[in-house]
N, C-alpha and C. Protein backbone atom coordinates (compact mmCIF):
# COMPACT_ATOMS: atom_id res chain seq x y z
N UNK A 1 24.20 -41.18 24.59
CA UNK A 1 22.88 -40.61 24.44
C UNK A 1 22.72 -39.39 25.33
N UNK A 2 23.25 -39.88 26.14
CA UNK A 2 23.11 -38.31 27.59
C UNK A 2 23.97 -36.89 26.96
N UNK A 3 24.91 -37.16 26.01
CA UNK A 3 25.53 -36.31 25.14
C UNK A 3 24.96 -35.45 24.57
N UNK A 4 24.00 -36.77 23.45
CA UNK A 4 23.04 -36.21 22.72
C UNK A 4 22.21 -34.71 22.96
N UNK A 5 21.48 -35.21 24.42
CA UNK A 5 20.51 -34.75 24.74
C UNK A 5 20.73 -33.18 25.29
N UNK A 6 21.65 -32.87 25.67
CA UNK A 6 22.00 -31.38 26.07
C UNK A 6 22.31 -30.59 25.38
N UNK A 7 22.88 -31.24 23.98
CA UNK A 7 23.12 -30.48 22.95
C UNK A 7 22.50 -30.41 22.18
N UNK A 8 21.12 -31.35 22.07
CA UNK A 8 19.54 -30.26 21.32
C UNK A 8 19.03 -29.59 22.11
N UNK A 9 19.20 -29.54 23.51
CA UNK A 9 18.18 -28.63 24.05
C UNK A 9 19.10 -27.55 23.65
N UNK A 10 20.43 -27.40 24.07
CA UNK A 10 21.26 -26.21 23.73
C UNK A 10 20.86 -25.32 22.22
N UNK A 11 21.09 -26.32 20.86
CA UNK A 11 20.40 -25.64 20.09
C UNK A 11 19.13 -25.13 19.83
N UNK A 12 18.13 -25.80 20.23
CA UNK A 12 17.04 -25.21 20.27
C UNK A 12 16.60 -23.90 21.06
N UNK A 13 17.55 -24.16 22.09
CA UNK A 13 17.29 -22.75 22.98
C UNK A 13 17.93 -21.32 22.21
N UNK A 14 18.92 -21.44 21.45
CA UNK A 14 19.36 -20.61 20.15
C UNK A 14 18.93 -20.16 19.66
N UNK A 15 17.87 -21.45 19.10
CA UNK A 15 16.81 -21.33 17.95
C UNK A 15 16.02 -20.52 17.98
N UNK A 16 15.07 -21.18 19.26
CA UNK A 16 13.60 -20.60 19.54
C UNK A 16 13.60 -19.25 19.35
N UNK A 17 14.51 -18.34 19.76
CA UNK A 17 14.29 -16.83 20.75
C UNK A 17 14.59 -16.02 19.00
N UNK A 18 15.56 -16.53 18.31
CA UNK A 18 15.38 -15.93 16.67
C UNK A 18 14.05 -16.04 15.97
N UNK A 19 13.31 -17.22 16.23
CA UNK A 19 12.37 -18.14 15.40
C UNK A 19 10.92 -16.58 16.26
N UNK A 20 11.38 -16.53 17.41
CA UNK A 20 9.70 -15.47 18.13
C UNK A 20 10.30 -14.45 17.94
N UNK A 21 11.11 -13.57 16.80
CA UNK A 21 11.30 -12.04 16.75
C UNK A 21 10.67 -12.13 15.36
N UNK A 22 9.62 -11.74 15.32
CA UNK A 22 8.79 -11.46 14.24
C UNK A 22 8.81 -9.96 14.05
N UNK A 23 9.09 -9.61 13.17
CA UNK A 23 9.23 -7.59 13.10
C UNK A 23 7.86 -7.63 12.33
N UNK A 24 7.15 -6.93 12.34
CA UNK A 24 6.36 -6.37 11.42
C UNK A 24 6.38 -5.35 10.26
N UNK A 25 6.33 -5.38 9.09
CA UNK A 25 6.38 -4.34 7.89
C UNK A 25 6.69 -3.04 8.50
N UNK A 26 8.13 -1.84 8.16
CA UNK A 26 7.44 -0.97 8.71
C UNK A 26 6.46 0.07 7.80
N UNK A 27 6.34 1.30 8.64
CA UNK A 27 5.20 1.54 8.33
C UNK A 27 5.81 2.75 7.57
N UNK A 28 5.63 2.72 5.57
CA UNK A 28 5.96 3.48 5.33
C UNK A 28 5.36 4.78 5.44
N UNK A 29 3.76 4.89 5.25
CA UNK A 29 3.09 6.15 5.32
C UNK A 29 3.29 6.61 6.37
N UNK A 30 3.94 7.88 6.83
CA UNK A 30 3.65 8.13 8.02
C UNK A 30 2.59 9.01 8.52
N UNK A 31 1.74 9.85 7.60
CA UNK A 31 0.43 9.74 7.70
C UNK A 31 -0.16 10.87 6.67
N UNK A 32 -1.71 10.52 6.45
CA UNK A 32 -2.72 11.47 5.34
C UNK A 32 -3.28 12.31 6.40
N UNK A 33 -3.45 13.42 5.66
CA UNK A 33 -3.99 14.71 6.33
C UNK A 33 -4.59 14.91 5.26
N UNK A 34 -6.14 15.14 5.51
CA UNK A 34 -7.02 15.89 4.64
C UNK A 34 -8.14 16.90 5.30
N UNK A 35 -7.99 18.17 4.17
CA UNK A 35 -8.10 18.90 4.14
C UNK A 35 -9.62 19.87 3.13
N UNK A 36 -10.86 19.86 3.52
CA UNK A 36 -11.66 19.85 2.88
C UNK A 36 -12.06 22.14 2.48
N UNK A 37 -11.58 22.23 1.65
CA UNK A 37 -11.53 23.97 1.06
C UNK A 37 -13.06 24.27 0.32
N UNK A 38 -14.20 24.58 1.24
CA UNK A 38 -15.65 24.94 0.22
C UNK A 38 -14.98 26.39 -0.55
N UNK A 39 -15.54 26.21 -2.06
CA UNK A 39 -15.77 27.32 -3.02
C UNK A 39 -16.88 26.94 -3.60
N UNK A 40 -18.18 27.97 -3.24
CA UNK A 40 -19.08 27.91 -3.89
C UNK A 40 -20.03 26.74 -3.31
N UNK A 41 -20.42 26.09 -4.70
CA UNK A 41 -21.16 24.98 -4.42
C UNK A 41 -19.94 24.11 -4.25
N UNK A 42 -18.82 24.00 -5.15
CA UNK A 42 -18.27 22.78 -4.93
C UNK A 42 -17.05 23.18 -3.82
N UNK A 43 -16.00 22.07 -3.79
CA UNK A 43 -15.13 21.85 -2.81
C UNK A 43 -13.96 20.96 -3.64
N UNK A 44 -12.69 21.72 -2.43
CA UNK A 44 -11.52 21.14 -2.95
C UNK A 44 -11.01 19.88 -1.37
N UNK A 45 -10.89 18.77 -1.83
CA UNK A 45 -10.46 18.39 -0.59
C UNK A 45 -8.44 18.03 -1.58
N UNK A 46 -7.99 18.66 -0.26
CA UNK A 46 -6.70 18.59 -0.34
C UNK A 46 -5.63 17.16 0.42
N UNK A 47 -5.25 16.50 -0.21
CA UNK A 47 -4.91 15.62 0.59
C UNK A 47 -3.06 15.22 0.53
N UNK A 48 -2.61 15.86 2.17
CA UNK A 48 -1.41 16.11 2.13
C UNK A 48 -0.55 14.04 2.43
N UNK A 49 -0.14 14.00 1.64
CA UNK A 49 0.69 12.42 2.26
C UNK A 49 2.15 12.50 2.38
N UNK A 50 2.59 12.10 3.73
CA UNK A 50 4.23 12.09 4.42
C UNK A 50 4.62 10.71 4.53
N UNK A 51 5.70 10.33 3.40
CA UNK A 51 6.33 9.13 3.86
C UNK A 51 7.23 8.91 4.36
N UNK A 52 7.37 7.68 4.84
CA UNK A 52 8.67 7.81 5.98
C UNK A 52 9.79 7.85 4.90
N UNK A 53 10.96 8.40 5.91
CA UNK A 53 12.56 8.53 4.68
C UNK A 53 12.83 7.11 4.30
N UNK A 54 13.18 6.78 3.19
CA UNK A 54 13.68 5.88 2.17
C UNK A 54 12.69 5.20 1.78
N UNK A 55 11.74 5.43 1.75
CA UNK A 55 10.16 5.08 1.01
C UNK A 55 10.10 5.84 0.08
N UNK A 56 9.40 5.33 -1.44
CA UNK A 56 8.90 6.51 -2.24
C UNK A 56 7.50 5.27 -2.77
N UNK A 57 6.83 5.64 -3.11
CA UNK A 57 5.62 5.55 -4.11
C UNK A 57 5.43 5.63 -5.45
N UNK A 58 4.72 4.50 -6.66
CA UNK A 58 4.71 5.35 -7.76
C UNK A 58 3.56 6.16 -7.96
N UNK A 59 4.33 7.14 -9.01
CA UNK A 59 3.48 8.10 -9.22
C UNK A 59 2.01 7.26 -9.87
N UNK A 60 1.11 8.30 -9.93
CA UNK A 60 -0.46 7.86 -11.03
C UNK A 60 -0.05 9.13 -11.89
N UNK A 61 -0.03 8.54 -13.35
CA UNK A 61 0.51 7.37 -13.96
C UNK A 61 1.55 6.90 -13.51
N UNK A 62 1.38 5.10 -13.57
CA UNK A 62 3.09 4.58 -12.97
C UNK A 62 3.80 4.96 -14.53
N UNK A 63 5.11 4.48 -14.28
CA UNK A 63 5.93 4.42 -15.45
C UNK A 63 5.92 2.88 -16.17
N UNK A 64 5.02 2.36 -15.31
CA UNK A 64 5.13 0.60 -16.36
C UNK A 64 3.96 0.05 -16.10
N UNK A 65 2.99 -0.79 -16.58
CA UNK A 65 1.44 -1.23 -16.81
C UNK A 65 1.45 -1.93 -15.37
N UNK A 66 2.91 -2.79 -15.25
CA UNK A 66 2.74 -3.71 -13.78
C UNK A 66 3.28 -3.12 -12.66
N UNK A 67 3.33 -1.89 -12.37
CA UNK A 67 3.39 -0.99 -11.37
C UNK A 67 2.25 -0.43 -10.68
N UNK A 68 2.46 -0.56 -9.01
CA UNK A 68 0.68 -0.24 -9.02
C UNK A 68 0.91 1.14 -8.16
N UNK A 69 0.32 2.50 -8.91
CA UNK A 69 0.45 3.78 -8.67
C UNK A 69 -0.12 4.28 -7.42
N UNK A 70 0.21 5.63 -7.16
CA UNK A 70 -0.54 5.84 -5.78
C UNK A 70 -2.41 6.19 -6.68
N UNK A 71 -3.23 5.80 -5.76
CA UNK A 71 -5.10 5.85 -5.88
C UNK A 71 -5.60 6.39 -4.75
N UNK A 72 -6.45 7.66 -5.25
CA UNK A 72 -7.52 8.00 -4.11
C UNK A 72 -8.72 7.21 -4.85
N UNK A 73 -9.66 6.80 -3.98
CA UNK A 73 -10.73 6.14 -3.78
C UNK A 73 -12.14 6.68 -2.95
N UNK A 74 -12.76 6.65 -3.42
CA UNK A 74 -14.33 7.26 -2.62
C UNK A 74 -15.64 6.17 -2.58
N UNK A 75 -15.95 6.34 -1.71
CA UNK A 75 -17.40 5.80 -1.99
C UNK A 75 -18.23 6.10 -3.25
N UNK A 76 -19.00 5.26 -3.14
CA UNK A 76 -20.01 5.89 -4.75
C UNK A 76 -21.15 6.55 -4.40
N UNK A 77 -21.14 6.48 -3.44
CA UNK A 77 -22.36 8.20 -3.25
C UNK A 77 -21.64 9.46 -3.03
N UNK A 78 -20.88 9.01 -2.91
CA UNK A 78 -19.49 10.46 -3.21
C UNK A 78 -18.99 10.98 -4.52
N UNK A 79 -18.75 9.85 -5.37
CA UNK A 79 -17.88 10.04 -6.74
C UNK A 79 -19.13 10.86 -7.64
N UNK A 80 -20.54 10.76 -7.47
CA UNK A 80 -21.25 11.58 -8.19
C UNK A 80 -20.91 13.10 -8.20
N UNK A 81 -20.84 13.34 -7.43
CA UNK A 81 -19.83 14.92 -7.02
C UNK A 81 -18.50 15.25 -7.86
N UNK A 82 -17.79 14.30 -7.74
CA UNK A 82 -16.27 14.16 -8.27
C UNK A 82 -15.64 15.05 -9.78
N UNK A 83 -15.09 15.86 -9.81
CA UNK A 83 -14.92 16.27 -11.54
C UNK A 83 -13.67 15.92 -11.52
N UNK A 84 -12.49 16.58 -10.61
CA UNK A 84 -11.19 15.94 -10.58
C UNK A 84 -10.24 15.57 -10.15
N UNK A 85 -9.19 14.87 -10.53
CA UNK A 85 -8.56 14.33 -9.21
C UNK A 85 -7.26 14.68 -9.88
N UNK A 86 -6.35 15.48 -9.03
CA UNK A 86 -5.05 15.82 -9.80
C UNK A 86 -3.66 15.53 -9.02
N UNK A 87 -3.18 14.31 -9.53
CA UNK A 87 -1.86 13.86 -8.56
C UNK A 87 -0.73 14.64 -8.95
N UNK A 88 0.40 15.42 -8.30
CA UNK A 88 1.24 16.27 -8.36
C UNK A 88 2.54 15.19 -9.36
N UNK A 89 3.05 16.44 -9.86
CA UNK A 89 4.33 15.67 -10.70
C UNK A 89 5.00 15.33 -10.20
N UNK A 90 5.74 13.98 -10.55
CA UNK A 90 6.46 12.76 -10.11
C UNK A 90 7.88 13.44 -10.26
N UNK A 91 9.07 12.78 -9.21
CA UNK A 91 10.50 12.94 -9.66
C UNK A 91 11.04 11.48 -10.66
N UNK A 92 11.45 11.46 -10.98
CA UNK A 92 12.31 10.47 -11.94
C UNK A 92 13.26 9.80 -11.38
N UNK A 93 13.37 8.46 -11.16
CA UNK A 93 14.14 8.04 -10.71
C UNK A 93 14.94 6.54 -10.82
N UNK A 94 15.99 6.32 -10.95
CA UNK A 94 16.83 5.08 -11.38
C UNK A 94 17.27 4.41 -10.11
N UNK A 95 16.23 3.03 -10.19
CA UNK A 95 16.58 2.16 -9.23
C UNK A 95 17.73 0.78 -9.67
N UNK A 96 18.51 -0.31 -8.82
CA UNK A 96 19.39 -0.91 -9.63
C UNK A 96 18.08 -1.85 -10.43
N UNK A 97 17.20 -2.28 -10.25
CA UNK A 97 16.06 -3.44 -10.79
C UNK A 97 15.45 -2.62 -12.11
N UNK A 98 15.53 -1.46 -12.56
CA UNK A 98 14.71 -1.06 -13.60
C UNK A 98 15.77 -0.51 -14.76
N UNK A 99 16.17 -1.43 -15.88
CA UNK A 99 16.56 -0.32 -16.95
C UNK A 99 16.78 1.27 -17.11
N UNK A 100 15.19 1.77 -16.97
CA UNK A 100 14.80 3.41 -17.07
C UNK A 100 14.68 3.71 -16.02
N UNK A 101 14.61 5.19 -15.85
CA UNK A 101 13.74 6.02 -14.62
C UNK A 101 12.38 5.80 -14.50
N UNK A 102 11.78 5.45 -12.88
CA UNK A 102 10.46 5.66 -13.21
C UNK A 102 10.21 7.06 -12.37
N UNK A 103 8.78 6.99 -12.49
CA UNK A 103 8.14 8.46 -11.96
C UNK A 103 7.76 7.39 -10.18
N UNK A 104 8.29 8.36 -9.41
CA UNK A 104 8.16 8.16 -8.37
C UNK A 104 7.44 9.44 -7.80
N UNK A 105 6.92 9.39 -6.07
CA UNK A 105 6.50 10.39 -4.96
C UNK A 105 7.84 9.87 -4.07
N UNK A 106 7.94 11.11 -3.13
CA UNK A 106 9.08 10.69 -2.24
C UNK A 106 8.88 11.77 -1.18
N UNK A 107 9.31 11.87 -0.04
CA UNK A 107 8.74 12.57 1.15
C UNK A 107 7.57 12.89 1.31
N UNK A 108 6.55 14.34 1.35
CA UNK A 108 5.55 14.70 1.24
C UNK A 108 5.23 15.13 0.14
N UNK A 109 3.79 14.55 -0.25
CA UNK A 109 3.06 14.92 -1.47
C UNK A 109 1.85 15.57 -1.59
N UNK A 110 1.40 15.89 -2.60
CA UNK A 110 -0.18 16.45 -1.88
C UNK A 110 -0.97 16.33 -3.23
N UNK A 111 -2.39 15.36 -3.40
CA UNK A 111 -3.30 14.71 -4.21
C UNK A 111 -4.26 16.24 -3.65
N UNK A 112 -4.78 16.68 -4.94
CA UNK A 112 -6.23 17.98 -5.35
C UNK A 112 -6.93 16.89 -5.94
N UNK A 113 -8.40 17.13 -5.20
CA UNK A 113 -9.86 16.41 -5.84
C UNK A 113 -10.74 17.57 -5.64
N UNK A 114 -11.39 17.63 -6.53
CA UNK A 114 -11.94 18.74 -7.01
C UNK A 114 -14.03 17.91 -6.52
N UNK A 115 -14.46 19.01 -6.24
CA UNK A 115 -16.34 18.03 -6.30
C UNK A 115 -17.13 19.37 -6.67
N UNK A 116 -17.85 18.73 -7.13
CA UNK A 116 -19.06 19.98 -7.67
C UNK A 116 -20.38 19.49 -6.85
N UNK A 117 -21.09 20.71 -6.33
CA UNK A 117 -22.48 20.72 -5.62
C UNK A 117 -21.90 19.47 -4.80
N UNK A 118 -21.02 19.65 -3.64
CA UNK A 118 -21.20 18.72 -2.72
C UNK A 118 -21.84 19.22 -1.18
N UNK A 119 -23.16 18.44 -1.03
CA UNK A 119 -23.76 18.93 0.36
C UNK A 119 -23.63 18.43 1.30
N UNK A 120 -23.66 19.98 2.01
CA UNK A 120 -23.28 20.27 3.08
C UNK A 120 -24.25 19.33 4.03
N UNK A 121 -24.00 18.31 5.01
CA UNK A 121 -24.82 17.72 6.09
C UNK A 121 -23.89 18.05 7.23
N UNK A 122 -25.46 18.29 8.30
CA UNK A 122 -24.50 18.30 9.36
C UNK A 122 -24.35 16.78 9.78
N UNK A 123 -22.88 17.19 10.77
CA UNK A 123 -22.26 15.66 10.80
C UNK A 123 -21.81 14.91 9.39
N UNK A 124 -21.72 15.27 8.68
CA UNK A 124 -21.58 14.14 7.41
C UNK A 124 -20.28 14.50 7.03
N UNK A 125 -19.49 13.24 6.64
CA UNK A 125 -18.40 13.03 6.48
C UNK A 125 -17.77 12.62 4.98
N UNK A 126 -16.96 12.64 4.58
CA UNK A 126 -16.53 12.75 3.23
C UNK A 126 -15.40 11.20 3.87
N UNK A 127 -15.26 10.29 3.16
CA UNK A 127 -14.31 8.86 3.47
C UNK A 127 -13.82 8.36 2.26
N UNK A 128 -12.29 8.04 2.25
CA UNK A 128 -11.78 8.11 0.94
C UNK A 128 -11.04 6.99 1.79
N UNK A 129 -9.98 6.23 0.86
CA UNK A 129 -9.00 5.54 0.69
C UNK A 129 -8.14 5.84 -0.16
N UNK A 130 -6.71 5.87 0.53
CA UNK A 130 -5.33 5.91 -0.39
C UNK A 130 -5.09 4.86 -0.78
N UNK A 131 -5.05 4.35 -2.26
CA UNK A 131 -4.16 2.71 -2.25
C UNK A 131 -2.77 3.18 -2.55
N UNK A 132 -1.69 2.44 -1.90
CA UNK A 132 -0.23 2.85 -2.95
C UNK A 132 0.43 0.88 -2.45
N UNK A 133 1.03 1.39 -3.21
CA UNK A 133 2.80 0.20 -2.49
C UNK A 133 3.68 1.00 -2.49
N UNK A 134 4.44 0.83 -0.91
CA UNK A 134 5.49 1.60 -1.04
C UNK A 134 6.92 0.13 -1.27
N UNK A 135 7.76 1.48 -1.82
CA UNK A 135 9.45 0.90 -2.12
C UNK A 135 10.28 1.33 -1.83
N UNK A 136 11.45 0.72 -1.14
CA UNK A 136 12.62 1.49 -0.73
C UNK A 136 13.58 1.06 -2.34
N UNK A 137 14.75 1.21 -2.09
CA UNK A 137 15.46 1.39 -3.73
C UNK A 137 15.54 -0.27 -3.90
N UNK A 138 15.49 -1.31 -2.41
CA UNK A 138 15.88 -2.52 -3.20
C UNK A 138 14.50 -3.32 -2.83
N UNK A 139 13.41 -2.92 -2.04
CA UNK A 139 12.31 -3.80 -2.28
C UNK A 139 11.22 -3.18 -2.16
N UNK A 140 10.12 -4.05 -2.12
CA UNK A 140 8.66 -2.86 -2.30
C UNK A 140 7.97 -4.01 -0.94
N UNK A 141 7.06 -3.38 -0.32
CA UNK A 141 6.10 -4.03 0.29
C UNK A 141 5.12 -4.66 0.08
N UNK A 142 4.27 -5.20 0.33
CA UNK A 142 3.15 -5.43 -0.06
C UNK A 142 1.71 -4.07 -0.27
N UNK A 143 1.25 -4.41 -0.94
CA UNK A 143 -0.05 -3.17 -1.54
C UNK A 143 -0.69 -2.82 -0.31
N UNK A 144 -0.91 -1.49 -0.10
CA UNK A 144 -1.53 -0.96 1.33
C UNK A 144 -2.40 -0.24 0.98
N UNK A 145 -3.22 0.18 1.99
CA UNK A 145 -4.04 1.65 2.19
C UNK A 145 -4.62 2.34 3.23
N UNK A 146 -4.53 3.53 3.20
CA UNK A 146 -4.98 4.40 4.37
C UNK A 146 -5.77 5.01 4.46
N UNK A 147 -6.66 4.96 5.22
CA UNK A 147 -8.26 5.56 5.05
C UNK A 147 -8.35 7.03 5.66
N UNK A 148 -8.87 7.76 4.87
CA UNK A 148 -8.95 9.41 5.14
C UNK A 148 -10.50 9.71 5.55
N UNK A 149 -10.96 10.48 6.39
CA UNK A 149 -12.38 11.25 6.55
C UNK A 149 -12.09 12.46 6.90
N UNK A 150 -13.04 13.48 6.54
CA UNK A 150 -12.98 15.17 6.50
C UNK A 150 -14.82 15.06 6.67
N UNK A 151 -14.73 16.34 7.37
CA UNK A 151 -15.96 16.71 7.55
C UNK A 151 -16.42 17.30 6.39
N UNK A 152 -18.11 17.23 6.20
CA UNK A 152 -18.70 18.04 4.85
C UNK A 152 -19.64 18.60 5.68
N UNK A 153 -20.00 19.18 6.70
CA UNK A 153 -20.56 20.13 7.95
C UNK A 153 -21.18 21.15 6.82
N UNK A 154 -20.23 21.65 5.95
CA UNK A 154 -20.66 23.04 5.32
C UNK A 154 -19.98 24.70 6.70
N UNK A 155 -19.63 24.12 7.75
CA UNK A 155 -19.44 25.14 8.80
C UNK A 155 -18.32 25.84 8.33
């Protein structure tokens, strides 16, 4: 029995120190920059996104119904403003899990939203959300998002 006993503590002490290295997801976005351009009454907010290397995103439109694309998002006292939202063209790409190419984003990208008569407050802020999932070529993460604010000052 005294045998026994040194040689579970031995394994467990093995064990434990693998069992508490918990990594966390990393972090594919490495970050949104936005960018708010007044013309006129309306405004272009420009929104630049950098992902980390061997991450890509699908494009909006994905290439398959159960693919979930990159999304800008606004509040709804915002979207009254809104006319358009224009995601840049996708590269094409063949992963080993997909038959076809899909339309992917990959390094830096940059989403145009277009607003008509958006006013100017001082202090007032414009707050959006990115949704995407990112994927490296053999897995995807779980669904994320990153929250953007730009000033609407009018300055």
């Amino acid at each position: 029995m005294s045998a026994f006993v040194p040689g579970m503590f031995l394994t467990l002490a093995l064990v434990a120190p693998a069992g508490a290295q918990i990594d966390s997801p990393p972090k594919a976005v490495q970050s949104v920059r936005a960018e708010l351009v007044r013309a006129g009454g309306g405004a272009e907010l420009v929104l630049t996104v950098r992902l980390a290397e061997g991450f890509h995103v699908q494009a909006n439109p994905a290439s398959e119904k159960f693919l979930i694309p990159v999304v800008v998002a606004f509040e709804r006292k915002d979207l009254a403003h809104l006319t358009t939202v224009t995601y840049p063209d996708a590269a094409e790409k063949r992963f080993g899990f997909s038959p076809k190419a899909l339309r992917v984003y990959e390094g830096e990208f940059v989403i145009r939203v277009m607003f008509k008569d958006l006013p100017a407050q001082a202090g007032g802020r414009l707050a959006g959300i990115l949704r995407y999932q990112a994927c490296t070529d053999d897995a995807c993460l779980p669904p994320a998002q990153e929250s953007f604010t730009v000033s609407i000052d009018g300055a």
